[in-house]
Protein backbone atom coordinates (compact mmCIF):
# COMPACT_ATOMS: atom_id res chain seq x y z
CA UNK A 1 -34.16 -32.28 -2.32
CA UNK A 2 -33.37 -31.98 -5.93
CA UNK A 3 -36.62 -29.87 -6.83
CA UNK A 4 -34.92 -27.61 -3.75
CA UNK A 5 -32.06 -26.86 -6.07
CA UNK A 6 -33.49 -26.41 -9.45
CA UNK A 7 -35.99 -23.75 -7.73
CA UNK A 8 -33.22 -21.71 -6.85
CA UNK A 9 -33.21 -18.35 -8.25
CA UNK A 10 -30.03 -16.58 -8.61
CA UNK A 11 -26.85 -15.06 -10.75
CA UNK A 12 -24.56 -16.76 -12.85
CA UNK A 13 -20.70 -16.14 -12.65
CA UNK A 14 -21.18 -15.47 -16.00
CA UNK A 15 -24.13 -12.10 -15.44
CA UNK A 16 -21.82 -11.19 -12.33
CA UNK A 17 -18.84 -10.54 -14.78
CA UNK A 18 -21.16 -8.94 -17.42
CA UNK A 19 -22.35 -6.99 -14.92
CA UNK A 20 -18.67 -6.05 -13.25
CA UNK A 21 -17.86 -4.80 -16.83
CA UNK A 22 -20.73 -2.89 -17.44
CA UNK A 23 -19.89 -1.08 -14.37
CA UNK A 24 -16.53 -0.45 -14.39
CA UNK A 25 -16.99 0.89 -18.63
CA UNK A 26 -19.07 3.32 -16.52
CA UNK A 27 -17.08 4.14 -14.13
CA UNK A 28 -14.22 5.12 -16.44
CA UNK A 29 -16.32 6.77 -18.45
CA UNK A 30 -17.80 9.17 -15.76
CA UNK A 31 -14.77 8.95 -13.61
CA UNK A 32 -12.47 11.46 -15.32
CA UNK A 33 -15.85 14.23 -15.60
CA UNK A 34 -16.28 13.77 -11.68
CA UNK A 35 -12.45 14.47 -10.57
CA UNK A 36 -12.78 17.03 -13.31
CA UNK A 37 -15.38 18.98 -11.52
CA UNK A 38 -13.64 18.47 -7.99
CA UNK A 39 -10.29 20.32 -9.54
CA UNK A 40 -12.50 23.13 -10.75
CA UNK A 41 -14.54 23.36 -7.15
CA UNK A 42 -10.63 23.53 -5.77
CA UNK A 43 -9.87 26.19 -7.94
CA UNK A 44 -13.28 28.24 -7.74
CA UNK A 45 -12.40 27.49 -3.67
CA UNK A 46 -9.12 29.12 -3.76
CA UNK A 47 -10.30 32.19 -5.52
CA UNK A 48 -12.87 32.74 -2.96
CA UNK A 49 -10.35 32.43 -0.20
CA UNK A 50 -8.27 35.09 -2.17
CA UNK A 51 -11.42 37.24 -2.39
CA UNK A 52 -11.39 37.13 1.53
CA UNK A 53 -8.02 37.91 2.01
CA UNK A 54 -8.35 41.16 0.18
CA UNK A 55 -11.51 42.34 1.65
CA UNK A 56 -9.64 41.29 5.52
CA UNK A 57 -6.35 43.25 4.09
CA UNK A 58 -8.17 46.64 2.92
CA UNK A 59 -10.35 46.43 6.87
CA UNK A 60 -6.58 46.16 8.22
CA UNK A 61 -5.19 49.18 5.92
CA UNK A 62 -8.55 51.45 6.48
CA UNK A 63 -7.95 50.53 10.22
CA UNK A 64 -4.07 50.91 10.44
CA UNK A 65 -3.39 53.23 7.53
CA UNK A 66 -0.78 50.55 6.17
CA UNK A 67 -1.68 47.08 4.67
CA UNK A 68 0.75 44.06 6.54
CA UNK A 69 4.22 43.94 5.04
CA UNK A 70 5.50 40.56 3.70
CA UNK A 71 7.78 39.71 7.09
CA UNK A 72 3.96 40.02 8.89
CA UNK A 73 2.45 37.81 6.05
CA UNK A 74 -1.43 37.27 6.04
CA UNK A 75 -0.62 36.21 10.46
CA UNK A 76 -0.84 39.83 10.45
CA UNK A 77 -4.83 39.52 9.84
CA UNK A 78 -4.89 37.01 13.29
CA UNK A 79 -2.46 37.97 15.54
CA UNK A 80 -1.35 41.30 16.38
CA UNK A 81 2.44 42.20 14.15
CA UNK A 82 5.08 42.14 16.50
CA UNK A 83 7.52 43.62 13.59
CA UNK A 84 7.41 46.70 12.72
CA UNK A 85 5.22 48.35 11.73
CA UNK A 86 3.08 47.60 14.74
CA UNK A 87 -1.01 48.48 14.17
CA UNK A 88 -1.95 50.80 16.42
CA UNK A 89 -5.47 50.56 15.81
CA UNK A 90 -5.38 46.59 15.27
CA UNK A 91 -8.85 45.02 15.67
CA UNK A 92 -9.52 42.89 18.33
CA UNK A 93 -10.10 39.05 17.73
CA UNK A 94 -8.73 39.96 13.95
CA UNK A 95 -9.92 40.26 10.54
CA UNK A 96 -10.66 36.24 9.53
CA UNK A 97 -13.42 34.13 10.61
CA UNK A 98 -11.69 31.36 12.93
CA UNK A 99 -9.10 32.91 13.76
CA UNK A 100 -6.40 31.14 11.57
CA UNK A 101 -5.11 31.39 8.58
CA UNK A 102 -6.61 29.10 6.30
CA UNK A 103 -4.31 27.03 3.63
CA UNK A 104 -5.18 27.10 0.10
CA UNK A 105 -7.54 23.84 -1.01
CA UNK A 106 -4.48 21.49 -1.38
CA UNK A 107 -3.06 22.20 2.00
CA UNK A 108 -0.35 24.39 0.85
CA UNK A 109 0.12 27.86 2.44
CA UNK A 110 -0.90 30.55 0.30
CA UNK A 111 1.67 33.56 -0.97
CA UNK A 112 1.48 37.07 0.46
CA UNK A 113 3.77 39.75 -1.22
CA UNK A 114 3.62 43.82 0.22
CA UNK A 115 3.61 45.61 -1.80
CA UNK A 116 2.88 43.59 -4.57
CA UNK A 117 4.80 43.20 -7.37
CA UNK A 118 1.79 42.90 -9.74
CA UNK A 119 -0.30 45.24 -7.70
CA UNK A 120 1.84 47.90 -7.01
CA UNK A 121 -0.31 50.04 -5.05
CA UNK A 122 -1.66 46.78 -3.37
CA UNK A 123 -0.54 42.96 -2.29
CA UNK A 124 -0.02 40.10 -4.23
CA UNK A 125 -2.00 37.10 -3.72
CA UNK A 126 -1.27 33.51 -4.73
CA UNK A 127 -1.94 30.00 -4.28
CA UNK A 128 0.36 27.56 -6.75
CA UNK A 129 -2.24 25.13 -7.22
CA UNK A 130 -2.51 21.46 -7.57
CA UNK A 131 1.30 21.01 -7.79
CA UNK A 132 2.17 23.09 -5.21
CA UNK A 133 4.67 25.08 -7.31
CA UNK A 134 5.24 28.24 -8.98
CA UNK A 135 3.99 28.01 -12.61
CA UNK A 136 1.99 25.30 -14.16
CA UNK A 137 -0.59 24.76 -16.61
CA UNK A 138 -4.33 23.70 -16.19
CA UNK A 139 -4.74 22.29 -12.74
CA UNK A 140 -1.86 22.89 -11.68
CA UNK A 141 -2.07 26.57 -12.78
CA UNK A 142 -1.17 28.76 -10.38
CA UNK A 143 -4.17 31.22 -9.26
CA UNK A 144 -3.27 34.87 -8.38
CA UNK A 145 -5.37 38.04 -7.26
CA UNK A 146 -3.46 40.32 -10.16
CA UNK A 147 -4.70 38.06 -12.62
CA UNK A 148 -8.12 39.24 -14.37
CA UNK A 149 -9.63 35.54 -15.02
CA UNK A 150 -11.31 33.44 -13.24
CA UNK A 151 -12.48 29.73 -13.16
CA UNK A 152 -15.91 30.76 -12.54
């Protein structure tokens, strides 16, 4: 029985912690550059949707000769205004994929303004980023369709 034990192969408690530190030194080195990259997807994700909501809001103008006021918000591009001014010409099933109105990549409704204040002869577009609030710096900068750059 005792030539059972010394034939044992196996770790240490002292190469498991050596090995529990290597990891977790890379783990919080690599950590910060992954989250990093998922705040910039978020971003890159909430310009897209943006993107859409312009193309969806110049089909509902070019269809009912007025883009949707701010009481109709960006509903107005799934379900038919019921404040004036009603779309006469509104398109059935609406102008978004899914028929909803997606929220921006943090869960947070995005802002529609008509006519803009930035884009006066347009609508203003926003999503307040990571924090959820107007202003903000970095991730938590606020990303806007009257605003020339982009994460990309």
């Amino acid at each position: 029985m005792s030539t059972l034990l010394k034939n044992r192969y196996g770790f240490t408690l002292a190469e498991m912690l050596v090995v529990i530190v290597i990891i977790s030194l890379l783990i919080a080195l690599v950590g910060p550059k992954i989250f990093e990259r998922v705040e910039q997807a978020r971003r890159v994700a909430a310009e897209a949707q943006i993107s859409n909501f312009e193309n969806a809001i110049r089909i509902f103008k070019l269809d009912n000769a007025f883009y949707p006021t701010t009481d109709q918000g960006l509903e107005a591009l799934v379900v038919i205004p019921t404040t004036s001014p009603i779309p006469k010409k509104w398109k059935e099933g609406g102008y978004l994929e899914k028929g909803q109105v997606p929220l921006d990549p943090w869960g947070n409704p995005f802002v529609y303004v008509s006519p803009g204040i930035h884009n006066k002869d347009f609508v203003d577009i926003e999503s307040f980023g990571a924090d959820g609030e107007d202003g903000g710096e970095k991730d938590a900068q606020d990303i806007e369709n009257w605003k020339e750059e982009k994460t990309r």
